[in-house]
PDB file of N, CA and C in Angstrom:
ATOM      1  N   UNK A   1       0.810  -1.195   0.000  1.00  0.00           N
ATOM      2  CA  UNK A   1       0.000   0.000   0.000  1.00  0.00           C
ATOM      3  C   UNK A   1       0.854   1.261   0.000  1.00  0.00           C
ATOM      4  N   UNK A   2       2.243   0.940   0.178  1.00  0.00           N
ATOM      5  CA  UNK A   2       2.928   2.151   0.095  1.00  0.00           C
ATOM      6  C   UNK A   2       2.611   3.446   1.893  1.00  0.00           C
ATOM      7  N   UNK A   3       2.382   2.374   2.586  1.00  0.00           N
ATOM      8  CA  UNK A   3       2.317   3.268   3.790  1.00  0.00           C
ATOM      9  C   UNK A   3       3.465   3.146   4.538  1.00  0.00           C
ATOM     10  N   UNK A   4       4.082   4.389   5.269  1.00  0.00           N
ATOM     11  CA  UNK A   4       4.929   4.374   6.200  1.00  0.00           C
ATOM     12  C   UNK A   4       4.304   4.590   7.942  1.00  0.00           C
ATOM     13  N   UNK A   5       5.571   4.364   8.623  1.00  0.00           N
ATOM     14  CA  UNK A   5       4.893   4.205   9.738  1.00  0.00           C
ATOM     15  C   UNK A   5       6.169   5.143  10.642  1.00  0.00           C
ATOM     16  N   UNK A   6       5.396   6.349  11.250  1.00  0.00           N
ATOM     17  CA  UNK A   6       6.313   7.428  11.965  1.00  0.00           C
ATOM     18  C   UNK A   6       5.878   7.371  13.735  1.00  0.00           C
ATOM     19  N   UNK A   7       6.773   7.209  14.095  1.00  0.00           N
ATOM     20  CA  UNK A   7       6.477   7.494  15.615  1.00  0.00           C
ATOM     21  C   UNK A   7       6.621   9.234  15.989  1.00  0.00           C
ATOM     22  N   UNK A   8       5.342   9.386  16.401  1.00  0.00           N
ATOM     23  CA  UNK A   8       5.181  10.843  16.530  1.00  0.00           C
ATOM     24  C   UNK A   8       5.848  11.300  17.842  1.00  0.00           C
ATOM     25  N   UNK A   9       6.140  12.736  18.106  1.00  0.00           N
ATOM     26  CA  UNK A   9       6.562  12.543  19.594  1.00  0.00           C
ATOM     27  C   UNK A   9       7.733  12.624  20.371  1.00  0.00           C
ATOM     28  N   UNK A  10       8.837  11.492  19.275  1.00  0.00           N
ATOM     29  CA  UNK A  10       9.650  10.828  20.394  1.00  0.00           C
ATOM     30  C   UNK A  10      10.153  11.127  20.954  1.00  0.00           C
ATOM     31  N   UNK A  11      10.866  10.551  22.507  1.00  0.00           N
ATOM     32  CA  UNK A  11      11.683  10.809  23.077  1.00  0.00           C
ATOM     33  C   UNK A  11      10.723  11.677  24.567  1.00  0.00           C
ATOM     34  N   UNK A  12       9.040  11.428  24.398  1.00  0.00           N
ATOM     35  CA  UNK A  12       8.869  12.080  25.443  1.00  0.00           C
ATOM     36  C   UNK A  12       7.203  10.922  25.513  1.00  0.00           C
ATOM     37  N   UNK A  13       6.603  11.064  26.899  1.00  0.00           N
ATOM     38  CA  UNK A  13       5.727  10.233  26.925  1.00  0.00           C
ATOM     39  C   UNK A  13       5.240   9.165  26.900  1.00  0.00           C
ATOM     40  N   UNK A  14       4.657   8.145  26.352  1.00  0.00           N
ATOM     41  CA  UNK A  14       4.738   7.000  25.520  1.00  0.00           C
ATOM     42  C   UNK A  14       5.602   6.843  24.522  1.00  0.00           C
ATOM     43  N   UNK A  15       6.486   7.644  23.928  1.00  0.00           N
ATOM     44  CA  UNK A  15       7.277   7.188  22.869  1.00  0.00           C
ATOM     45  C   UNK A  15       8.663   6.825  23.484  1.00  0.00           C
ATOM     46  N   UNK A  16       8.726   5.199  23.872  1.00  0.00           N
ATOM     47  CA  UNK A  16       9.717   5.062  24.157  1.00  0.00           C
ATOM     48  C   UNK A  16      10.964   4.157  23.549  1.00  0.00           C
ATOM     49  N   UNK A  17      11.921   3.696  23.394  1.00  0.00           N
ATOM     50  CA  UNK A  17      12.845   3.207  22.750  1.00  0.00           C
ATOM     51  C   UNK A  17      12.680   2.042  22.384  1.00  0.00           C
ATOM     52  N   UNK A  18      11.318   1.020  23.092  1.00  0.00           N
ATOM     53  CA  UNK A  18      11.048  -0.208  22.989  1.00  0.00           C
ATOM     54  C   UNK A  18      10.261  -0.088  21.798  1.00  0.00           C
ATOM     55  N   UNK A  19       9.285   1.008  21.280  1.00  0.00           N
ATOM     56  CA  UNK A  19       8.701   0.807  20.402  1.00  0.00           C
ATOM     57  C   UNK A  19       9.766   0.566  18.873  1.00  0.00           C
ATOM     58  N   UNK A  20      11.092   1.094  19.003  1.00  0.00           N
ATOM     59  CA  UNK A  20      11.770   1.015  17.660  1.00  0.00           C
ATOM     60  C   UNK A  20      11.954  -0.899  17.549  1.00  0.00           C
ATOM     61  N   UNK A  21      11.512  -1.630  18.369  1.00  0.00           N
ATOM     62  CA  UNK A  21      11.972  -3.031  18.061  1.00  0.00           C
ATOM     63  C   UNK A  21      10.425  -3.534  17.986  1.00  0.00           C
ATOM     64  N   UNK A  22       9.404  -3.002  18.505  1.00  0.00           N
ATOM     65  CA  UNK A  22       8.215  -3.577  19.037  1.00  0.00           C
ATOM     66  C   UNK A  22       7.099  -3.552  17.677  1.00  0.00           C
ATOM     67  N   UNK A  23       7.870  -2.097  16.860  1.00  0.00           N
ATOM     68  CA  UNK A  23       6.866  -2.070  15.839  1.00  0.00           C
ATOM     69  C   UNK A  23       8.039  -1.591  14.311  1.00  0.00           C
ATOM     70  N   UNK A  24       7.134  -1.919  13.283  1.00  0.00           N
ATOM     71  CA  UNK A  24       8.072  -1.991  12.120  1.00  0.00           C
ATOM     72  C   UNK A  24       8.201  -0.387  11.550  1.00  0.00           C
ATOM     73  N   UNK A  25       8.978   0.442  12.481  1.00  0.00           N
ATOM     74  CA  UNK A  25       8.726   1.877  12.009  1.00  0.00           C
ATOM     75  C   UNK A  25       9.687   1.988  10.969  1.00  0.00           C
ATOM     76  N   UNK A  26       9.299   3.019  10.296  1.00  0.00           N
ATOM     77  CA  UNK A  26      10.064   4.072   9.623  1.00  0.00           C
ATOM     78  C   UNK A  26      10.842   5.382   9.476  1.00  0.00           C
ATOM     79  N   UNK A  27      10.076   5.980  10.335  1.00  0.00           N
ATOM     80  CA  UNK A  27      10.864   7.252  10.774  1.00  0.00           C
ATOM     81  C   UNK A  27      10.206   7.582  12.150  1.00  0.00           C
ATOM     82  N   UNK A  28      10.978   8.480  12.391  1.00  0.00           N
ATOM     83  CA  UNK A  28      10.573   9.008  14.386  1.00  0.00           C
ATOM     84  C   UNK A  28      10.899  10.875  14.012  1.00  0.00           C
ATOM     85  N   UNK A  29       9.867  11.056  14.373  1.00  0.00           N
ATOM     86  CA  UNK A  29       9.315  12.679  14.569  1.00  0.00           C
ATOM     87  C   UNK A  29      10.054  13.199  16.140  1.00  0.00           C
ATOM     88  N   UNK A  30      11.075  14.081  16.146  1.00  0.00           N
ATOM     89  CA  UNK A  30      11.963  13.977  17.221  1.00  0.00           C
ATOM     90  C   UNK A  30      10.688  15.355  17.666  1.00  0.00           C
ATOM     91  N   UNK A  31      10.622  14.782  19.143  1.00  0.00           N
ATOM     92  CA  UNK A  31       9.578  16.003  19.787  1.00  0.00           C
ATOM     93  C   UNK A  31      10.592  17.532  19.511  1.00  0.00           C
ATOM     94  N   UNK A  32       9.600  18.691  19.263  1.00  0.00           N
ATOM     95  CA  UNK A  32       9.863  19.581  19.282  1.00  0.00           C
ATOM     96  C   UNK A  32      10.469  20.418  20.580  1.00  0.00           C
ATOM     97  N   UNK A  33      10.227  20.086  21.974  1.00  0.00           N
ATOM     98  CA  UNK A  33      11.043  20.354  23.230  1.00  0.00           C
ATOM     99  C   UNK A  33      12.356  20.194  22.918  1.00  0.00           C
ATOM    100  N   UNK A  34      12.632  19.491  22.361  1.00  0.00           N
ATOM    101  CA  UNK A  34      14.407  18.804  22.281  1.00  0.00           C
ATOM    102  C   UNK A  34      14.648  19.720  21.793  1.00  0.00           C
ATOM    103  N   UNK A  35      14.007  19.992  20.345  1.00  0.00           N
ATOM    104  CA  UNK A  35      14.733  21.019  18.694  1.00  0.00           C
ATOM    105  C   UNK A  35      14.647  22.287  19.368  1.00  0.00           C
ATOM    106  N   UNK A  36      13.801  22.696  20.328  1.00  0.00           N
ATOM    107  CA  UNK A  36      13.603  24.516  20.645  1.00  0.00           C
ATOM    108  C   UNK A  36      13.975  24.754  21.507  1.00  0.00           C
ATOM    109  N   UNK A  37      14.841  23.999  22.603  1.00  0.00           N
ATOM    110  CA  UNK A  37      15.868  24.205  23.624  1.00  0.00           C
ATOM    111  C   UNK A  37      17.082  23.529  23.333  1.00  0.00           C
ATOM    112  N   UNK A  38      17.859  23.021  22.095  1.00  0.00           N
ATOM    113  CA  UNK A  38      18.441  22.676  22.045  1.00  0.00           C
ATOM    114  C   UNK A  38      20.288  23.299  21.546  1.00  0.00           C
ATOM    115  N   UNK A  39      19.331  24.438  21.636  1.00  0.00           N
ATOM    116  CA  UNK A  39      20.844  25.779  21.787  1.00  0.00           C
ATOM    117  C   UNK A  39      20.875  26.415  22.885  1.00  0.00           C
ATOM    118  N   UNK A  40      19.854  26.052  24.008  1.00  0.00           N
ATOM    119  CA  UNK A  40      20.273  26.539  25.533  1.00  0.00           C
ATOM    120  C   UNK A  40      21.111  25.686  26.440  1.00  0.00           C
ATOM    121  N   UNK A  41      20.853  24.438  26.347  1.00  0.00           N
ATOM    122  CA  UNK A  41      21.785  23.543  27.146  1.00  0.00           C
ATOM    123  C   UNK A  41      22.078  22.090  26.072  1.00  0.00           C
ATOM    124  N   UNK A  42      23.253  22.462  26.546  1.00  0.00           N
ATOM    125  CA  UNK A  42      24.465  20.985  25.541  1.00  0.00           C
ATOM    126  C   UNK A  42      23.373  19.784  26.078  1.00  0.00           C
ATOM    127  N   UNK A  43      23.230  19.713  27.132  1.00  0.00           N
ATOM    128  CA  UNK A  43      23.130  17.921  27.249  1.00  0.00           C
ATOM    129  C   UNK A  43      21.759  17.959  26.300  1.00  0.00           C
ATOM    130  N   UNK A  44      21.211  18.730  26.101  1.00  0.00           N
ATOM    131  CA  UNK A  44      20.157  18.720  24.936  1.00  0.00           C
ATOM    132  C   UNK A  44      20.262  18.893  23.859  1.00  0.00           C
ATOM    133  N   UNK A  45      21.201  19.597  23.466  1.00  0.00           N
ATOM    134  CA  UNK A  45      21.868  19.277  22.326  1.00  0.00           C
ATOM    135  C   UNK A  45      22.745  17.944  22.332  1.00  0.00           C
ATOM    136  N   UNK A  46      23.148  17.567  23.088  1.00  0.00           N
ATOM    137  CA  UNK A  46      23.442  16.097  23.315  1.00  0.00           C
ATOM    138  C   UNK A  46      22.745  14.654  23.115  1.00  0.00           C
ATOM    139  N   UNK A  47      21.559  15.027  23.290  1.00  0.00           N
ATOM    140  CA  UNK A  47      20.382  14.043  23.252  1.00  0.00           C
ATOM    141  C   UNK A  47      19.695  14.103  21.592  1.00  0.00           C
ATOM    142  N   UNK A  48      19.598  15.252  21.539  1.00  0.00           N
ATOM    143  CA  UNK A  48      19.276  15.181  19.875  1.00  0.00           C
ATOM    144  C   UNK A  48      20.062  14.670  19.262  1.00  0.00           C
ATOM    145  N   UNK A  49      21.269  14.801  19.108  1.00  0.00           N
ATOM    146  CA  UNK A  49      22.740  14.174  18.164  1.00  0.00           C
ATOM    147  C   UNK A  49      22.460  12.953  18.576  1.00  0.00           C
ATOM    148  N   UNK A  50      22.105  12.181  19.631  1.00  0.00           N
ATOM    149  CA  UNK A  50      22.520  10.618  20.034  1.00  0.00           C
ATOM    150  C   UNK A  50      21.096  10.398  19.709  1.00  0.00           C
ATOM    151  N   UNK A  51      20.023  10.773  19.469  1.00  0.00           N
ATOM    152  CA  UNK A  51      18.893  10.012  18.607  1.00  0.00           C
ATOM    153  C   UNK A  51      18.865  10.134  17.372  1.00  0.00           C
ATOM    154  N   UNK A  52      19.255  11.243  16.559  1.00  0.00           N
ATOM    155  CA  UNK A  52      19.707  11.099  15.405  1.00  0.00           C
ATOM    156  C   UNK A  52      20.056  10.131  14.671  1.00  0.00           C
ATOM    157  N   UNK A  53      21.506  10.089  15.420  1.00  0.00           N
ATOM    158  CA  UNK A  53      22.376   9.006  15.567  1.00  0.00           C
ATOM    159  C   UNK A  53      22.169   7.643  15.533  1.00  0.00           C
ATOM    160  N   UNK A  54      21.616   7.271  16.528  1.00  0.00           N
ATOM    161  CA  UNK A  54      20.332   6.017  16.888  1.00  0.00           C
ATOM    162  C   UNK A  54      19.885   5.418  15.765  1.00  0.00           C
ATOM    163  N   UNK A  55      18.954   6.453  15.587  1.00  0.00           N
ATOM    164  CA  UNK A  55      17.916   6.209  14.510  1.00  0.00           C
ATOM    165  C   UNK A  55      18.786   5.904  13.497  1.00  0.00           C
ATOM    166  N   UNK A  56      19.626   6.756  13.011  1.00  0.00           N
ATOM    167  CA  UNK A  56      20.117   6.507  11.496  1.00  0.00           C
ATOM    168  C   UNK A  56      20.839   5.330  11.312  1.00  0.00           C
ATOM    169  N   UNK A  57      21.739   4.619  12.640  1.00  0.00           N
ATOM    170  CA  UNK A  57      22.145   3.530  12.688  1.00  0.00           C
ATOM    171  C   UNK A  57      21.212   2.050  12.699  1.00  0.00           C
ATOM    172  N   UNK A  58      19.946   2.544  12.714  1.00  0.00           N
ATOM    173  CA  UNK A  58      18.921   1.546  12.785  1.00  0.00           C
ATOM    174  C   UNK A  58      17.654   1.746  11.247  1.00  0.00           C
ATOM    175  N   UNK A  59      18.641   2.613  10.669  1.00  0.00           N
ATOM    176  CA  UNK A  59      17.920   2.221   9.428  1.00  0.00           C
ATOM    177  C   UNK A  59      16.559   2.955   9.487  1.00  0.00           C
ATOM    178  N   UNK A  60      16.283   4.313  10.624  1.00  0.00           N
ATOM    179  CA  UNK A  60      15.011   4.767  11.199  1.00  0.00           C
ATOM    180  C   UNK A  60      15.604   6.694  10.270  1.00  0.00           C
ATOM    181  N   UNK A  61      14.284   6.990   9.446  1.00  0.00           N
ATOM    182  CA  UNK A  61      14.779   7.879   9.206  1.00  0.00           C
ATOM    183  C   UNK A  61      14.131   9.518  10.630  1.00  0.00           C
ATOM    184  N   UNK A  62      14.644  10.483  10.186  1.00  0.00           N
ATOM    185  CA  UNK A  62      14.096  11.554  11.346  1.00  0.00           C
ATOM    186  C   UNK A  62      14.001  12.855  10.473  1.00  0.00           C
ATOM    187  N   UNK A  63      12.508  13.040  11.491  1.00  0.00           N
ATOM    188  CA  UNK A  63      12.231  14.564  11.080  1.00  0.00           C
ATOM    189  C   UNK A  63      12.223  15.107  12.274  1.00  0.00           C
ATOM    190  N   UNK A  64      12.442  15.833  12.428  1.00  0.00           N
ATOM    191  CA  UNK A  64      12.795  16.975  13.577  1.00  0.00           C
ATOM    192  C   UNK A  64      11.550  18.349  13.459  1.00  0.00           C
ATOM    193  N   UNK A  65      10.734  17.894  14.726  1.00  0.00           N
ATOM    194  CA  UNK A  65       9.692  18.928  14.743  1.00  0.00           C
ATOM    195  C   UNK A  65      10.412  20.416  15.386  1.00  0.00           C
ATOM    196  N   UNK A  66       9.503  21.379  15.297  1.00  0.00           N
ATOM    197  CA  UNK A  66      10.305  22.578  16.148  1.00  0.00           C
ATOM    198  C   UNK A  66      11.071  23.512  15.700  1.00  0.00           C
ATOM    199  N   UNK A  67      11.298  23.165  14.143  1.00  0.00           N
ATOM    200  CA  UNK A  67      12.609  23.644  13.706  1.00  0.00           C
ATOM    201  C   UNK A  67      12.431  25.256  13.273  1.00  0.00           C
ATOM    202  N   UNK A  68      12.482  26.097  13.995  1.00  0.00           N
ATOM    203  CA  UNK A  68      11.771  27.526  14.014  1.00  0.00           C
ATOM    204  C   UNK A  68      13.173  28.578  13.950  1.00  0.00           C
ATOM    205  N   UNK A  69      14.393  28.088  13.974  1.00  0.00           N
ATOM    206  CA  UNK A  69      15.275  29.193  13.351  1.00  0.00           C
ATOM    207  C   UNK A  69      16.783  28.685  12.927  1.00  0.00           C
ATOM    208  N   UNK A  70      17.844  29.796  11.969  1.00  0.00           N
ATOM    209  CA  UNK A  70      18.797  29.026  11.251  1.00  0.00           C
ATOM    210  C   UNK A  70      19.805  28.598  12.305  1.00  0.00           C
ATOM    211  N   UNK A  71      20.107  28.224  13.759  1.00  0.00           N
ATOM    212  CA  UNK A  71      20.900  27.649  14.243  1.00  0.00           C
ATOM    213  C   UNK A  71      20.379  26.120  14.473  1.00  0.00           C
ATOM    214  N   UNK A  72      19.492  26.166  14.854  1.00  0.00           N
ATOM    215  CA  UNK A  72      18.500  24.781  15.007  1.00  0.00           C
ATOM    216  C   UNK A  72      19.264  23.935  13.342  1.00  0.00           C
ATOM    217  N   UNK A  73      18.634  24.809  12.352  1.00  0.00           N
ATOM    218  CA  UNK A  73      18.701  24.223  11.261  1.00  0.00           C
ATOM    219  C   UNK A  73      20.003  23.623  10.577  1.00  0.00           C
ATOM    220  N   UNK A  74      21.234  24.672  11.054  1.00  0.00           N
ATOM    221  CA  UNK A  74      22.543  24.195  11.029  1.00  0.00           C
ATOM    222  C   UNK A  74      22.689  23.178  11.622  1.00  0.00           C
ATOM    223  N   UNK A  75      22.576  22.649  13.056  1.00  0.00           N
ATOM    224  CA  UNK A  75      23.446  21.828  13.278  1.00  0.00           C
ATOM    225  C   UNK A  75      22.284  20.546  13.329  1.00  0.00           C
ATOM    226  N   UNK A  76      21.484  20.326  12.575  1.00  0.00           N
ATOM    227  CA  UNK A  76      20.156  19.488  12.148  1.00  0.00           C
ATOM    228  C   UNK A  76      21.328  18.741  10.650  1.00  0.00           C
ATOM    229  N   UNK A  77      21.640  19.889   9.950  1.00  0.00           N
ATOM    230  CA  UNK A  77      22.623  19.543   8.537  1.00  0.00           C
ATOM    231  C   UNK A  77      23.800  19.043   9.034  1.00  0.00           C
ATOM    232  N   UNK A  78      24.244  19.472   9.947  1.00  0.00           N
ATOM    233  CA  UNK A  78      25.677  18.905  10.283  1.00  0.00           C
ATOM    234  C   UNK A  78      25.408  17.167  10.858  1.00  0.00           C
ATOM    235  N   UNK A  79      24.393  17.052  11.582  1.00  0.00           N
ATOM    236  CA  UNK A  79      24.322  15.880  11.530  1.00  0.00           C
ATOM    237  C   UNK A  79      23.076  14.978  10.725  1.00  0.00           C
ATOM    238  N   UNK A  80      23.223  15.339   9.938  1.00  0.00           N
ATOM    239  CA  UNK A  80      22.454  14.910   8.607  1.00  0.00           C
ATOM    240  C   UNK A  80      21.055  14.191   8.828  1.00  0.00           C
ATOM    241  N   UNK A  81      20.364  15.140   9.915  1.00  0.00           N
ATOM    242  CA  UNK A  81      18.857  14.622   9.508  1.00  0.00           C
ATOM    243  C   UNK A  81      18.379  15.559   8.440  1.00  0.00           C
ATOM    244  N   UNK A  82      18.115  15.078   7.567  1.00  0.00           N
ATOM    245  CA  UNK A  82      17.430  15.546   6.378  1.00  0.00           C
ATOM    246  C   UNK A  82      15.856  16.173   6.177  1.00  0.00           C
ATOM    247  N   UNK A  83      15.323  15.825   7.318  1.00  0.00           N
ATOM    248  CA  UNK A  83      13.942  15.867   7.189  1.00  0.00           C
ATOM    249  C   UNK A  83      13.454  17.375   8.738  1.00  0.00           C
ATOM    250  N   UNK A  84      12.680  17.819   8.233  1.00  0.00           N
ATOM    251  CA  UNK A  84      12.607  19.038   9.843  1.00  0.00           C
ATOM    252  C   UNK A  84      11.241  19.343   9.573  1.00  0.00           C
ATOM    253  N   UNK A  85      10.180  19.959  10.555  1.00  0.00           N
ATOM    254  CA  UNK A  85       8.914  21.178  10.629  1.00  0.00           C
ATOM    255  C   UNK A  85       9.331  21.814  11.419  1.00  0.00           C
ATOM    256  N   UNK A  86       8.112  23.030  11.340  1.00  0.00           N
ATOM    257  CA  UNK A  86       8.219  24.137  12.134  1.00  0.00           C
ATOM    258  C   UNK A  86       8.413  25.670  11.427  1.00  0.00           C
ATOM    259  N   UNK A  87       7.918  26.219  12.196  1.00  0.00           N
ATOM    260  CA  UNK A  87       7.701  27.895  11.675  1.00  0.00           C
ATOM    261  C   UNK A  87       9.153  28.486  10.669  1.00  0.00           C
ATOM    262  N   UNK A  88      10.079  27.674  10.613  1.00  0.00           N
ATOM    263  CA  UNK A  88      11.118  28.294   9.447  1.00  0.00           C
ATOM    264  C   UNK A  88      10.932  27.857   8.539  1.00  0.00           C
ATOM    265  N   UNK A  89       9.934  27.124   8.139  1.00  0.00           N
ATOM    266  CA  UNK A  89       9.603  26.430   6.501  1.00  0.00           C
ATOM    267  C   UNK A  89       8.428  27.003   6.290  1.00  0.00           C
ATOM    268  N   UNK A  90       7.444  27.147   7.223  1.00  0.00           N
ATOM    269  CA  UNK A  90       6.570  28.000   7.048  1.00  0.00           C
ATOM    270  C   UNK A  90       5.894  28.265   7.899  1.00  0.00           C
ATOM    271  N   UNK A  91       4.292  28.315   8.255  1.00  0.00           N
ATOM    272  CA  UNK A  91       3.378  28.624   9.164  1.00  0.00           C
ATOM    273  C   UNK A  91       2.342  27.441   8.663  1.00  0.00           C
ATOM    274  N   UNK A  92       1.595  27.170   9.757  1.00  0.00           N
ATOM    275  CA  UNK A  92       0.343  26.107   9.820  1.00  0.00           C
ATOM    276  C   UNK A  92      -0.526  26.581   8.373  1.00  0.00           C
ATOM    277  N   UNK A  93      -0.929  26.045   7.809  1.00  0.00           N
ATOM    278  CA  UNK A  93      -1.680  26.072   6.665  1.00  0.00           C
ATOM    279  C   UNK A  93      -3.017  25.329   6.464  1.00  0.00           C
ATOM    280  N   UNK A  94      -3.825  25.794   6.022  1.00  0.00           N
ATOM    281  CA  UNK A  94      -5.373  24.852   5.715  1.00  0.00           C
ATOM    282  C   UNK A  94      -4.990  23.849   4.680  1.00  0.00           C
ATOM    283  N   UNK A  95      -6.076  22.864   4.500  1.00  0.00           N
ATOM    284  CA  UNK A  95      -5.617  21.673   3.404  1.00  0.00           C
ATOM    285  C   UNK A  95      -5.189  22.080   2.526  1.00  0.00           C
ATOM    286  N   UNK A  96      -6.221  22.804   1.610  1.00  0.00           N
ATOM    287  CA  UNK A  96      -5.837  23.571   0.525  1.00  0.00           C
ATOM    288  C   UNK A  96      -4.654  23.680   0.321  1.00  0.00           C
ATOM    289  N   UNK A  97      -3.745  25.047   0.778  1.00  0.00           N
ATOM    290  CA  UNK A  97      -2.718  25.707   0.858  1.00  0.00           C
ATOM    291  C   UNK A  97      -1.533  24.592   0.944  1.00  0.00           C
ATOM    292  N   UNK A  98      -1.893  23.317   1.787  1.00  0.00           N
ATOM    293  CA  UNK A  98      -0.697  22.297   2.005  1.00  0.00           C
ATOM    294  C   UNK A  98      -0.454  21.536   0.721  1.00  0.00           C
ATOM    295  N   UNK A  99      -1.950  21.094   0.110  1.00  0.00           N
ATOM    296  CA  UNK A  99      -1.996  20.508  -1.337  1.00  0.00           C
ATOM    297  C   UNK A  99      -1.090  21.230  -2.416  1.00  0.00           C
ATOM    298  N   UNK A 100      -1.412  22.326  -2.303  1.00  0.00           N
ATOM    299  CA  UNK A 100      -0.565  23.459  -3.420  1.00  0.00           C
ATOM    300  C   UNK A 100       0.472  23.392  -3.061  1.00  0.00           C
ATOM    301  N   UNK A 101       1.457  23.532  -1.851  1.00  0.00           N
ATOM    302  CA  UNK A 101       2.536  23.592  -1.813  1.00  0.00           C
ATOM    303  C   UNK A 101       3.358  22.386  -2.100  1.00  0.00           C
ATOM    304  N   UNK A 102       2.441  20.966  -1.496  1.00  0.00           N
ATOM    305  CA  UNK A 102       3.062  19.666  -2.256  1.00  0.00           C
ATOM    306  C   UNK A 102       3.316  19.385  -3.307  1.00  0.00           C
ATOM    307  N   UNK A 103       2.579  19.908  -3.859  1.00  0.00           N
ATOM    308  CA  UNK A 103       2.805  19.695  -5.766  1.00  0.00           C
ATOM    309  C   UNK A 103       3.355  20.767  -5.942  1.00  0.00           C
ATOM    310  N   UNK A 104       4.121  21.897  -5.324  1.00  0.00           N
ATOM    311  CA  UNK A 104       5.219  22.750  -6.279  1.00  0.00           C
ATOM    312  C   UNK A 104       6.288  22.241  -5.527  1.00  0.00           C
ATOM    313  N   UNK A 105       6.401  22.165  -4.001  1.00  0.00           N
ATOM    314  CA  UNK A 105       7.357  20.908  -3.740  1.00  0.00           C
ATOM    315  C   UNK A 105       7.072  20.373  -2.875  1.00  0.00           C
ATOM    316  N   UNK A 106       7.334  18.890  -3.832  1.00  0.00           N
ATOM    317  CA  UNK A 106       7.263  17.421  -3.451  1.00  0.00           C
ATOM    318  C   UNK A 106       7.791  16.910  -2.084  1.00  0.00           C
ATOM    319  N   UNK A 107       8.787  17.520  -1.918  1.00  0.00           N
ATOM    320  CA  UNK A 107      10.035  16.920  -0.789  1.00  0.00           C
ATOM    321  C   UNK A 107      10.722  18.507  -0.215  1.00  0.00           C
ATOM    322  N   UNK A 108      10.444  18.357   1.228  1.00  0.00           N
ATOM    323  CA  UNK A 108      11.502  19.902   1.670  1.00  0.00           C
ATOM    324  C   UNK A 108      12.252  18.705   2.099  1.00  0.00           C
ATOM    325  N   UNK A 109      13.563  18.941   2.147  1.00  0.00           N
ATOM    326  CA  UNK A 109      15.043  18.524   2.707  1.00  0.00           C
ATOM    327  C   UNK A 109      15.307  19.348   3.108  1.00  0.00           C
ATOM    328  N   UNK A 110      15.808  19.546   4.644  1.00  0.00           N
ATOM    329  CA  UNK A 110      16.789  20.205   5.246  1.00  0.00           C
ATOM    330  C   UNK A 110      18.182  20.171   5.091  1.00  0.00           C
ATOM    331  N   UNK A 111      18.712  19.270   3.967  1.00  0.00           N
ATOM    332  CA  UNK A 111      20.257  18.636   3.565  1.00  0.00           C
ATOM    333  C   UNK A 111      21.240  19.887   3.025  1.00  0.00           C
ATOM    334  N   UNK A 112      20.294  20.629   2.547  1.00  0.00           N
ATOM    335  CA  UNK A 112      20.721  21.656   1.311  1.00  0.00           C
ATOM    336  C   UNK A 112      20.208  21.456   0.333  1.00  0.00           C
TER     337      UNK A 112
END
């Protein structure tokens, strides 16, 4: 059917590390707490790099919610999650407006 399967969330709540073995995911949506304090204190910037990390070593891809300005976004590229949301790509949008923007583009990458 061509469906993927994202753990929303992670890293806070119910989303915990057992689900990456428990269920056949695909990518993990890194909670936005991590991405929007993660230029105030290292060990949080610490924790983002080592799920990144994680994930990418497990074949799990990541989007990074939160992603609301260009330092966030730098060091998101430096360690090559490719995928991000949040108010620096744009603002919340009605269906409409999201449809239109999918079909002029297909894919945002945060890679470059």
């Amino acid at each position: 059917m061509g469906l993927k399967l994202y753990l929303d969330d992670f890293g806070t709540g119910y989303s915990s590390l057992s689900y990456l073995h428990r269920f056949p995911i695909d990518a993990i949506k890194l909670d936005r707490s991590f991405i929007m304090n993660m230029n105030l204190e290292d060990s949080r910037l610490q924790i983002v790099r080592a799920m990144i990390s994680m994930a990418k070593d497990l074949g799990i891809e990541v989007v990074a919610e939160g992603v609301e300005d260009y330092l966030h976004l730098q060091k998101l590229r430096e360690w090559d999650c490719a995928y991000g949301q949040g108010f620096l790509f744009d603002q919340p949008l009605s269906a409409e407006a999201a449809n239109q923007l999918l079909v002029q583009h297909p894919s945002f990458e945060i890679s470059s």
